[in-house]
Protein backbone atom coordinates (compact mmCIF):
# COMPACT_ATOMS: atom_id res chain seq x y z
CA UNK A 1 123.70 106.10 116.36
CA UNK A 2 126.98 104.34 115.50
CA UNK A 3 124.74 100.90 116.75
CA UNK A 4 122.40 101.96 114.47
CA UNK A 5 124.79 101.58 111.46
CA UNK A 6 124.71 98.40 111.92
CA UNK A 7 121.72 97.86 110.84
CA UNK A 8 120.55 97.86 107.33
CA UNK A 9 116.67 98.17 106.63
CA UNK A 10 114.95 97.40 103.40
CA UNK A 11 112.18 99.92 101.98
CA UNK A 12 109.73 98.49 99.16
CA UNK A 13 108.68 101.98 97.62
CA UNK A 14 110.24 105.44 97.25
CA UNK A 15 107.43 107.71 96.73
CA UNK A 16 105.79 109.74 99.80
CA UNK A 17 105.38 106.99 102.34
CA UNK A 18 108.78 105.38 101.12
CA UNK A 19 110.83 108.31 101.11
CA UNK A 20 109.46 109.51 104.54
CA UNK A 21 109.95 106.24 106.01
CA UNK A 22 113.86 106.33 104.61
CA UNK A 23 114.96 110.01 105.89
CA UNK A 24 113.53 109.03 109.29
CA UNK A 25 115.55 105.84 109.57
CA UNK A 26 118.84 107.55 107.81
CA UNK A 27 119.04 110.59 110.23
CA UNK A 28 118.50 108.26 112.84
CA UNK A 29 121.44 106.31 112.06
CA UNK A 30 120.26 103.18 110.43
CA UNK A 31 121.08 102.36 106.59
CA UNK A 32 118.94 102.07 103.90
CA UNK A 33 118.03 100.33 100.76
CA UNK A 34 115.44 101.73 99.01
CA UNK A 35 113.38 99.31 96.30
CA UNK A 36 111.78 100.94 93.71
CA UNK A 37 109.78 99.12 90.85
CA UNK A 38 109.86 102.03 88.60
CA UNK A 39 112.98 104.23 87.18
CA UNK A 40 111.53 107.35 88.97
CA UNK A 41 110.33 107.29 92.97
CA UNK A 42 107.72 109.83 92.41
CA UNK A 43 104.93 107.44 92.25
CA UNK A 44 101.50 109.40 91.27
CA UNK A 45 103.43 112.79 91.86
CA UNK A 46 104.91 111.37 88.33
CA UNK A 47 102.61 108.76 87.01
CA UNK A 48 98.98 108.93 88.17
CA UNK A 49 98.30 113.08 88.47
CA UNK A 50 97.80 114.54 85.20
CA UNK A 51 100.69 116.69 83.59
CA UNK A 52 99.15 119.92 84.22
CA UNK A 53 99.95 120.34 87.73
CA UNK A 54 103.55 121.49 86.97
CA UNK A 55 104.13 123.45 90.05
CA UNK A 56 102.94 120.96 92.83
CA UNK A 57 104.83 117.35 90.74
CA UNK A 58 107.99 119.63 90.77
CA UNK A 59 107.78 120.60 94.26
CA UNK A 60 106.71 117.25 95.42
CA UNK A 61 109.33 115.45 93.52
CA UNK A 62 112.18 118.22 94.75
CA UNK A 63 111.17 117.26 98.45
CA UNK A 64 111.85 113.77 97.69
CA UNK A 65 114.72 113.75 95.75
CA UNK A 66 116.16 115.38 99.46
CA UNK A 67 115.04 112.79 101.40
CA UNK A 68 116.31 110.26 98.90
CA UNK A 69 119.79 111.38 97.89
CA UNK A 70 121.69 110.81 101.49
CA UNK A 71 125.05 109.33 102.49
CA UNK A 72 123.05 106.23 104.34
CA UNK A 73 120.46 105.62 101.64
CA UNK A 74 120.93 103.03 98.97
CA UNK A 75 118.62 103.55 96.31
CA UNK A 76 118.18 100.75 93.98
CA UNK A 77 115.48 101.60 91.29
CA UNK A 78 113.66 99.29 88.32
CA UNK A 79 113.52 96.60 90.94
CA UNK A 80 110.42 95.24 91.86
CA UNK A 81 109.89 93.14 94.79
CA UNK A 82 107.76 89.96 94.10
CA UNK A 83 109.20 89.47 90.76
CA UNK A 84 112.77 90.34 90.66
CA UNK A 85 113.44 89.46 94.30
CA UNK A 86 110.91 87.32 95.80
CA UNK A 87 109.99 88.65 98.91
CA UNK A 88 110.60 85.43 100.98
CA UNK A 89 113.82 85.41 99.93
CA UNK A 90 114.29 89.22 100.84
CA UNK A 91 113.24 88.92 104.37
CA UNK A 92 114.62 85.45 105.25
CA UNK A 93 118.19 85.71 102.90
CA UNK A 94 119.27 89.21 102.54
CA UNK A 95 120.39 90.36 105.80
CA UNK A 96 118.35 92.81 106.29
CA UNK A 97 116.73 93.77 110.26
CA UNK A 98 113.81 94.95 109.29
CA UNK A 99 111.62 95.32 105.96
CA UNK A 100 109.46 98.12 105.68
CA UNK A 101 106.17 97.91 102.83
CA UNK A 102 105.95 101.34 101.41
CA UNK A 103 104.61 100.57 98.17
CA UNK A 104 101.48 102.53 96.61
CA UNK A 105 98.43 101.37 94.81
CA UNK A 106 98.94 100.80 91.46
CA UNK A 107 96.24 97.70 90.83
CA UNK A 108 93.20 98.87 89.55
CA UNK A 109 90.13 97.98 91.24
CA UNK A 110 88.10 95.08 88.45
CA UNK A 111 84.91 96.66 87.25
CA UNK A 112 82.48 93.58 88.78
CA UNK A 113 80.60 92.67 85.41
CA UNK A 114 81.68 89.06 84.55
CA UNK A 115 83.33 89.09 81.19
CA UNK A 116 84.07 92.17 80.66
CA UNK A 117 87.84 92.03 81.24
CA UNK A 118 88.03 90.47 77.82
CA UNK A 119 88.07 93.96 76.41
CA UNK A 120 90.65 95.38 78.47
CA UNK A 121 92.91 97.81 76.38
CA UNK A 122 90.65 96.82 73.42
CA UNK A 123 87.43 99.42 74.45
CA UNK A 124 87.47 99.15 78.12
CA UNK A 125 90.25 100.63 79.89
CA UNK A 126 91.78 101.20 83.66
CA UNK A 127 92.62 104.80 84.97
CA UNK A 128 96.32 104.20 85.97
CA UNK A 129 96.68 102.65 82.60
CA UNK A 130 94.97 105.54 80.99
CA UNK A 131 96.80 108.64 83.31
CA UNK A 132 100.16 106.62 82.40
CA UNK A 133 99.81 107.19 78.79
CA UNK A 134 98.33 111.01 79.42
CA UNK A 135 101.14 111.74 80.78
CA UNK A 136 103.93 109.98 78.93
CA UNK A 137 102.88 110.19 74.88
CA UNK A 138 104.54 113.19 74.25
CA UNK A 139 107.68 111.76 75.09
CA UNK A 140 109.57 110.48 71.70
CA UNK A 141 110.64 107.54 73.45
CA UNK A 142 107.54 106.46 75.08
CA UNK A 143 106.47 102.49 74.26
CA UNK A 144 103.79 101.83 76.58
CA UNK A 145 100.17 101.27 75.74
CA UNK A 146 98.47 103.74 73.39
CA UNK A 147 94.91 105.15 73.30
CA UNK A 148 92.81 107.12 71.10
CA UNK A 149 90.80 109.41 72.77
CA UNK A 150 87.01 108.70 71.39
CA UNK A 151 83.63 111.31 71.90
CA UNK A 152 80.84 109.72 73.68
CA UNK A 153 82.85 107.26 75.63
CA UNK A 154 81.70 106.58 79.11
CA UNK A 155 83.39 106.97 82.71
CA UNK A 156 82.69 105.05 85.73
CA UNK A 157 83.53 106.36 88.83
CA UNK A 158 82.86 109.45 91.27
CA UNK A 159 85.95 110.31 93.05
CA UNK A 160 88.46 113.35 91.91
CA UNK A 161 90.62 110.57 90.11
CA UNK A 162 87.70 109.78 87.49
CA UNK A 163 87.18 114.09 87.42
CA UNK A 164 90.31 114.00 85.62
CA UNK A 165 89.95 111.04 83.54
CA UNK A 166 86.82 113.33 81.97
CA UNK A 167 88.71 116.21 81.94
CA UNK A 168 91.59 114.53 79.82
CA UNK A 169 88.87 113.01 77.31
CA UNK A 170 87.22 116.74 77.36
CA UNK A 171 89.87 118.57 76.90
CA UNK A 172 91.61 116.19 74.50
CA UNK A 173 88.25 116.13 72.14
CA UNK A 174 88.20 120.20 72.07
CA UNK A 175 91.84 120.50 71.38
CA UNK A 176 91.69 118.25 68.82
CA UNK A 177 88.42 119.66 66.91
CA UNK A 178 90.16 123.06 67.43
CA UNK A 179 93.06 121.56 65.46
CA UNK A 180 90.75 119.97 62.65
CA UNK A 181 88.04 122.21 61.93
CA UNK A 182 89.45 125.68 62.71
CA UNK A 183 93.02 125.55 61.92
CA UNK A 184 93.58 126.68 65.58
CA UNK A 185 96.23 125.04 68.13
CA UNK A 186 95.84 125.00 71.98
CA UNK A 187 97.57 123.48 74.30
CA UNK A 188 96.10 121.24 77.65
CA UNK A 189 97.57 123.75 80.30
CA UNK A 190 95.37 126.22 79.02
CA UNK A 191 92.00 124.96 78.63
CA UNK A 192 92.40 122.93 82.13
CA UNK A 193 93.28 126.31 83.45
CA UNK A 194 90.75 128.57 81.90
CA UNK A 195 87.87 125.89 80.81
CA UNK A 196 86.20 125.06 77.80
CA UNK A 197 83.94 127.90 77.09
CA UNK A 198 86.09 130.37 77.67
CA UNK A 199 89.04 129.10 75.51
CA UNK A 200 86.84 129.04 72.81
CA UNK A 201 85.23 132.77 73.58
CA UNK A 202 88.55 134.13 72.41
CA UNK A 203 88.13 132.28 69.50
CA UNK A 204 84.68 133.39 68.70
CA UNK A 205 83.72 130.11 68.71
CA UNK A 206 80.78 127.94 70.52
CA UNK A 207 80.94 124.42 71.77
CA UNK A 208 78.41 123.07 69.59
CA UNK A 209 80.17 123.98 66.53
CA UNK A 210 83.12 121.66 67.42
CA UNK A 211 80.46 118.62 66.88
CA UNK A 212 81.67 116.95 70.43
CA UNK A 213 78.76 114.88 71.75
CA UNK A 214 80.69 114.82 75.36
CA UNK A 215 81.86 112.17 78.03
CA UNK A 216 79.73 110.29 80.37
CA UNK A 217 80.21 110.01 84.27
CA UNK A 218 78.30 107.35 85.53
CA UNK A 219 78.24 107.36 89.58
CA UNK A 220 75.89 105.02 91.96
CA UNK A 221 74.66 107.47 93.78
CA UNK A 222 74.16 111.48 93.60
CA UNK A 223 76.39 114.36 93.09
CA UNK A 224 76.52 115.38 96.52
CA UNK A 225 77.20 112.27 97.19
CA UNK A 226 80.79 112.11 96.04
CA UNK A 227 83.74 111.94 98.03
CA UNK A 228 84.99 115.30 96.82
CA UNK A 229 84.51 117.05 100.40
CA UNK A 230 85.28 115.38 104.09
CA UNK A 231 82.55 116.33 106.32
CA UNK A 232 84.85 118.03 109.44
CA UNK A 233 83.16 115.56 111.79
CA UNK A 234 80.25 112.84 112.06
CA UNK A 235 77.56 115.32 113.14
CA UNK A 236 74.24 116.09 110.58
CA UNK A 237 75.60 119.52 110.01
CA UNK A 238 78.78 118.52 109.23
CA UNK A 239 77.56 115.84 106.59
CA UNK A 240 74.99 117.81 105.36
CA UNK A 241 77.58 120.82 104.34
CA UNK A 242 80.23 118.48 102.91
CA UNK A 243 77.34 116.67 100.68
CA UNK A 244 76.27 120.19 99.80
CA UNK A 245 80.22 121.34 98.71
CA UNK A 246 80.29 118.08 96.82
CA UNK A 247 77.53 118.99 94.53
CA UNK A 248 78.61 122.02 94.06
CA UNK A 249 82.49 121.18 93.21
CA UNK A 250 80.36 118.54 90.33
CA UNK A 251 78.40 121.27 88.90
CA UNK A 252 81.66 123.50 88.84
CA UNK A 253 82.94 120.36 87.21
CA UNK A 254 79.96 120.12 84.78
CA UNK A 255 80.11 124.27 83.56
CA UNK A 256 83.85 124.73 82.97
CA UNK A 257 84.64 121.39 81.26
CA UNK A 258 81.13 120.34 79.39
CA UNK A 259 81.11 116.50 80.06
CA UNK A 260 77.84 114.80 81.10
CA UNK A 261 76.52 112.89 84.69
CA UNK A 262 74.34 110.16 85.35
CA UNK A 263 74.00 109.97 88.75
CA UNK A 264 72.08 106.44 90.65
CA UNK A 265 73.16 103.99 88.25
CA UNK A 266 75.84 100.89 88.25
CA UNK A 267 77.28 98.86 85.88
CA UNK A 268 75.01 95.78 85.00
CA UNK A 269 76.55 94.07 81.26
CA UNK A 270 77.85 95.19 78.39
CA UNK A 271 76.89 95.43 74.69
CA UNK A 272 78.70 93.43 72.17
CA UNK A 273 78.69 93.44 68.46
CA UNK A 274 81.20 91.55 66.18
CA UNK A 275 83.41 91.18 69.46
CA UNK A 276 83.66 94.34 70.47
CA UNK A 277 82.70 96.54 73.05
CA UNK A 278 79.75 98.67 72.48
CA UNK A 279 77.49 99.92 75.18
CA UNK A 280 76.89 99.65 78.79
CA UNK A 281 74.16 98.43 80.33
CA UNK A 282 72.84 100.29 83.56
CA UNK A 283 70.91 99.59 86.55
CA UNK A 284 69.16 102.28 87.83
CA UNK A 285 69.26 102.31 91.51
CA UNK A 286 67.79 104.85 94.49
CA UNK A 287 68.98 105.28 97.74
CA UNK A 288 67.08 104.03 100.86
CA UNK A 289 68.90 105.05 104.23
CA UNK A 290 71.79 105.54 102.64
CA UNK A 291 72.03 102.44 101.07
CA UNK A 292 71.86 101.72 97.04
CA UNK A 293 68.51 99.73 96.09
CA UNK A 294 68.14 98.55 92.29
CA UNK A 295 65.11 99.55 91.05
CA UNK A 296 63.39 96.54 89.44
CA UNK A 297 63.07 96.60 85.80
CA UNK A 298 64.94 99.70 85.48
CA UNK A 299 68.05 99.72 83.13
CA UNK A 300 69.37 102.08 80.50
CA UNK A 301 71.93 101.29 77.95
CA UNK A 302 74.75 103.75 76.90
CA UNK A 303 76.07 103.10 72.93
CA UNK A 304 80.12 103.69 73.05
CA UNK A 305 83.14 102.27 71.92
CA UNK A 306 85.03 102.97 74.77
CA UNK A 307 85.06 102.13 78.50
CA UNK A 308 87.26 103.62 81.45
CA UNK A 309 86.94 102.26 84.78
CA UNK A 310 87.93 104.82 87.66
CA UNK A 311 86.60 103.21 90.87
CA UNK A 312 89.72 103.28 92.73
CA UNK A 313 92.72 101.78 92.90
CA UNK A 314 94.72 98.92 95.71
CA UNK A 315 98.06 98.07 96.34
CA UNK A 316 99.32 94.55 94.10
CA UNK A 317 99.32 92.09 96.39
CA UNK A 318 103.04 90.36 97.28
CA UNK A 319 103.22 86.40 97.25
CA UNK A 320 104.68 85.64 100.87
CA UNK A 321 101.91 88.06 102.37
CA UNK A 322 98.63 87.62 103.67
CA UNK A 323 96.07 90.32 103.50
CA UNK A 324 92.44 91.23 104.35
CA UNK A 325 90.64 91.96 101.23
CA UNK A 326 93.02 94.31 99.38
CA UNK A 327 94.79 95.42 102.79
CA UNK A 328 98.02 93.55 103.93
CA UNK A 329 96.73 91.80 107.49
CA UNK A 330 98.51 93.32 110.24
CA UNK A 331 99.11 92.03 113.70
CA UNK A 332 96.73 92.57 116.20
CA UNK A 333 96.64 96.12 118.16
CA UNK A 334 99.07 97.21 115.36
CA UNK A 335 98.50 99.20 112.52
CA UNK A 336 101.68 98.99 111.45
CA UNK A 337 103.34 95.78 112.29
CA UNK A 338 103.22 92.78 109.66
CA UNK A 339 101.50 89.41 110.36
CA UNK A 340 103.22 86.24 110.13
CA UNK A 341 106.50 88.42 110.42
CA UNK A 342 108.84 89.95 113.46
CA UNK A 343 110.85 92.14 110.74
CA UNK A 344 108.16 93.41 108.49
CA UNK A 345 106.09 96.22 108.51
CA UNK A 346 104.06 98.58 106.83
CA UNK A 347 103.26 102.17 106.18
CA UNK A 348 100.99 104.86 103.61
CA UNK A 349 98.67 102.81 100.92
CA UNK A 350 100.32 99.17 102.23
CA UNK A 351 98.19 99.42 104.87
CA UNK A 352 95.30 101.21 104.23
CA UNK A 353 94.92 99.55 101.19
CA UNK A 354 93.69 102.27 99.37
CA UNK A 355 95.14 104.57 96.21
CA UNK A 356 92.35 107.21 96.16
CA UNK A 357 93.97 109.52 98.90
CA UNK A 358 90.87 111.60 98.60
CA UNK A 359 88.84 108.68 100.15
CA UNK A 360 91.54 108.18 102.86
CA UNK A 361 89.92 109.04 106.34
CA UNK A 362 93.32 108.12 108.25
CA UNK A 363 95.47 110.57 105.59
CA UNK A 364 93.02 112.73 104.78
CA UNK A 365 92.42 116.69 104.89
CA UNK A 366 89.52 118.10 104.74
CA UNK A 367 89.08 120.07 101.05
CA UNK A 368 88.47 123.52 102.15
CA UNK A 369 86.08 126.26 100.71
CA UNK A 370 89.29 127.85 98.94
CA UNK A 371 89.52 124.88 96.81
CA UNK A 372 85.94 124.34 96.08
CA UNK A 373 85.58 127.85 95.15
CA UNK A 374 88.82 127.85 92.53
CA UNK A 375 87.53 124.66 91.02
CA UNK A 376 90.56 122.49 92.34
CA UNK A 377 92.92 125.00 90.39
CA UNK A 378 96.52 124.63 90.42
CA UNK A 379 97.51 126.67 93.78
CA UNK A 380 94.25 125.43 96.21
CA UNK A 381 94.84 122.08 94.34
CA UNK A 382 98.95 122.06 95.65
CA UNK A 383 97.92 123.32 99.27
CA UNK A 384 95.79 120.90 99.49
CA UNK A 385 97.59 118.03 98.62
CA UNK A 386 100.62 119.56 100.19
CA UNK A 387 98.45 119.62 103.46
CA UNK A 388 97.59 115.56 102.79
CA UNK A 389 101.20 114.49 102.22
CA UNK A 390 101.82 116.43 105.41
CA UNK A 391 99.54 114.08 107.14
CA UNK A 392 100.63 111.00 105.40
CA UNK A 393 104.34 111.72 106.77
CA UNK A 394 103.33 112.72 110.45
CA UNK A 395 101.71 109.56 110.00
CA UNK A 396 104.54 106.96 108.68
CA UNK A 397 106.97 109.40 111.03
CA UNK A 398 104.78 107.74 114.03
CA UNK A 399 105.09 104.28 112.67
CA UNK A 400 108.42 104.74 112.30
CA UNK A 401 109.55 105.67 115.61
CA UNK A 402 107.50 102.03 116.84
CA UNK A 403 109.46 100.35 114.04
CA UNK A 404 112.87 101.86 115.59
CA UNK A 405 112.16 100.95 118.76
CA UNK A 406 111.44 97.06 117.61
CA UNK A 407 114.76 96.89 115.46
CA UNK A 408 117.40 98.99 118.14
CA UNK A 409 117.63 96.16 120.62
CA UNK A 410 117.81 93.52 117.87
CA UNK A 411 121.38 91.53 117.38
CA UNK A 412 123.46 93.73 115.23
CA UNK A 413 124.28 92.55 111.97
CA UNK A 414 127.88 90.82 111.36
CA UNK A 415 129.85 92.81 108.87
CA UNK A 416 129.90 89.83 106.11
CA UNK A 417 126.49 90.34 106.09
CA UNK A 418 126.42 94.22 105.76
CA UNK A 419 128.99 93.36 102.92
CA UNK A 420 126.44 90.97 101.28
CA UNK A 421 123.66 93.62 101.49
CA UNK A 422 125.87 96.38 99.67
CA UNK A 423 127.54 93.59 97.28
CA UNK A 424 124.17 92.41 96.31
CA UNK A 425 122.37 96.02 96.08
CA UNK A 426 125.37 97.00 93.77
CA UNK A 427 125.26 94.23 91.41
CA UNK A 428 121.29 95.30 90.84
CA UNK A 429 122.57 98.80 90.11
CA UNK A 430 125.36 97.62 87.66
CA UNK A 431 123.10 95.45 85.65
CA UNK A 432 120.69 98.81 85.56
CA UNK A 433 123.76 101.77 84.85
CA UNK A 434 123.06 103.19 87.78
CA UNK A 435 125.85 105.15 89.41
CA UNK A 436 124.33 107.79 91.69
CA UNK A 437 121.11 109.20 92.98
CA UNK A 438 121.59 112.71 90.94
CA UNK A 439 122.57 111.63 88.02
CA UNK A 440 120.16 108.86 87.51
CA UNK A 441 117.25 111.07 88.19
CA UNK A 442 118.44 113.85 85.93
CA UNK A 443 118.96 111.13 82.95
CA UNK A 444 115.45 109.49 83.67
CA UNK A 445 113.12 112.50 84.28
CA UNK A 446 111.33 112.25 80.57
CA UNK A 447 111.35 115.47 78.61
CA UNK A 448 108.14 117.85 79.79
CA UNK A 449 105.49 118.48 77.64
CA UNK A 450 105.60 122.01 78.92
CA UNK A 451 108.95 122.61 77.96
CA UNK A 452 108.30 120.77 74.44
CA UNK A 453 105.50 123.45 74.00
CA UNK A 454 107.59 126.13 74.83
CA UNK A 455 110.45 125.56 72.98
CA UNK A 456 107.48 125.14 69.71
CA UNK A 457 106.72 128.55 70.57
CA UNK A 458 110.26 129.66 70.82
């Protein structure tokens, strides 16, 4: 152990994978320095889940504000690596043993219609974008993009992550005509808990007098074809059930928040008047052996102002690094281990490459009946992402022991060099005000929308 404190190891990332990766290597002796791009670790605990799962971002964010705030961790926030520190120069001039990639995927995957990208944040938008500015426009301080929630704008997607996008849209529409037409003032909390139609039952009031025309979900293939249930194994029965949960969990979907689907259809062009976004253009497809077949001649077009892509999401790639497609490449027989590198490695979405932990086979859980049958509410939601993170960390805890037993046998550090890791990790937390773990996250957790509605109530 006292070896061990002679080593200093760099972590790119604080959120699940991150902070796992840094209590392992702090109660095994080593120190720490935690990188972290944003002010907050919490990653999509804080940024990418939408604000009304209260219970499980507290509890999440509790767990690793433990793991975080320990005598051999360093954390040094509002730092990203790539563009304040290139990453070169962190491996080959900092000091540091070993460098561990922990960061998640926060680069939205590009909606593949040529040209369209010239109406980003101008019609067409990008989930983490979009969930950013859910969750943060209530704050009085917040400066970051802005949107205006429009009826009859269109979705593309089909995992959980674009369920919510519609939900927000949904339940942002009804609120809003509640507010406007009938005088009447409802929070998000509870018409995401309760649903649409029975919100406005207690009001004595239908959903077509609010004069919503509805969101559109527009998925390649059908309903029970969404990732919203892992089949428990690769047998027919198995696959056959999950498919059949799937399309159930949809139509749940469909009842309680009113938004529409248009299943076996992709993204083909766009419309444009005047410069501006107005429509999509659709291919219809059908499925042959699994596989999606356009259907010749076939295409629809959906009028809208407004665009939000939610087909998934990758980790930004890192100049210095190679990757496969939008995973980091990895030396062979490792899944953990960085190539072109002895003292890099990776864990969580760096390597698999992948933000939508639903679609994660090597972190995933399967959904159980529980959850399908509460409609992903707040509880079955937590368990079962409770359950994944679970996973995630039994995961990065076997990486980690490989990565110990790579960097225990190394040369220890000198002590000038130690010196220069702490001198230099200071200076980046003097230019930012930081002083201490605790008091840093208490003066950077933004004010709760939940607590701004209660003390409007008060």
């Amino acid at each position: 152990m006292e070896v061990f404190k002679k080593h200093y190891v760099a972590i790119i990332g604080g959120s699940i994978s991150g902070s796992e990766a840094a209590n392992l290597l702090a109660k095994n002796g080593f120190r720490v320095v935690v990188f972290e791009m944003n002010k907050l670790p919490y990653g999509k605990i804080e940024d990418g889940l939408p604000s009304w799962h209260i219970s499980l971002r507290d509890r999440q964010q509790k767990e690793i504000d433990k793991k975080l705030n320990q005598e051999n961790i360093r954390f040094v926030p509002f730092t990203k690596i790539g563009n304040d520190i290139p990453f070169k120069d962190l491996v080959e001039n900092w000091g540091f043993s070993a460098v561990i990639l922990a960061n998640g995927a926060w680069q939205d995957r590009t909606l593949s219609i040529e040209g369209i990208n010239k109406f980003k944040n101008k019609g067409l938008i990008y989930q983490n974008d979009f969930i950013y500015w859910f969750n943060h426009k209530h704050e009085p301080d917040y400066n970051g993009l802005k949107f205006q929630i429009e009826d009859n704008a269109i979705v593309v997607g089909g995992g959980l992550a674009s369920l919510d996008v519609v939900k927000i849209f949904m339940i942002e529409l009804v609120k809003e005509k509640l507010k406007s037409k009938f005088n009447i003032d409802e929070d998000i909390f509870t018409l995401e808990k309760k649903g649409i139609d029975k919100v406005l039952l207690n009001h004595n009031i239908n959903f077509n007098q609010l004069g919503i025309n509805g969101v559109t979900l527009v998925y390649r293939r059908n309903a029970e074809d969404m990732p919203l249930k892992s089949p428990r194994d690769e047998s027919v029965e198995s696959l056959l059930k999950a498919k059949k949960v799937s399309g159930k969990l949809l139509n749940n979907y469909l009842e309680k928040y009113k938004f529409k689907f248009k299943p076996l259809s992709i993204p083909l062009d766009y419309v444009e008047e005047n410069e501006k976004f107005k429509g999509l253009v659709l291919q219809k497809v059908m499925l042959y052996n699994g596989r999606i077949v356009p259907i010749e001649n076939e295409t629809e077009i959906l009028y809208s102002n407004m665009l939000v892509s939610s087909i998934g999401s990758i980790p930004e790639k890192i100049e210095g690094l190679e990757y496969d497609y939008a995973s980091l490449k990895m030396k062979e027989y490792t899944d953990y281990h960085v190539f072109g590198y002895n003292n890099v490695f990776a864990v969580g979405n760096a390597v698999t490459g992948r933000g939508n932990i639903q679609e994660s086979k090597q972190h995933g859980k399967q959904i159980t009946k529980q959850i399908i049958d509460d409609h992903l509410t707040e509880d079955a939601f937590e368990k079962w992402l409770v359950n994944l993170n679970d996973t995630i960390k039994t995961n990065v805890s076997k990486n980690i022991d490989s990565i110990i037993n790579k960097i225990k046998n190394r040369d220890i550090q000198p002590d000038d060099i130690i010196q220069r890791i702490i001198d230099k990790t200071q200076e980046l937390n003097d230019k930012n005000g930081y002083i201490d773990y605790a008091s840093w996250i208490a003066k950077h957790t933004p004010v709760r929308l939940e607590t701004l509605i209660k003390n409007n109530k008060a």
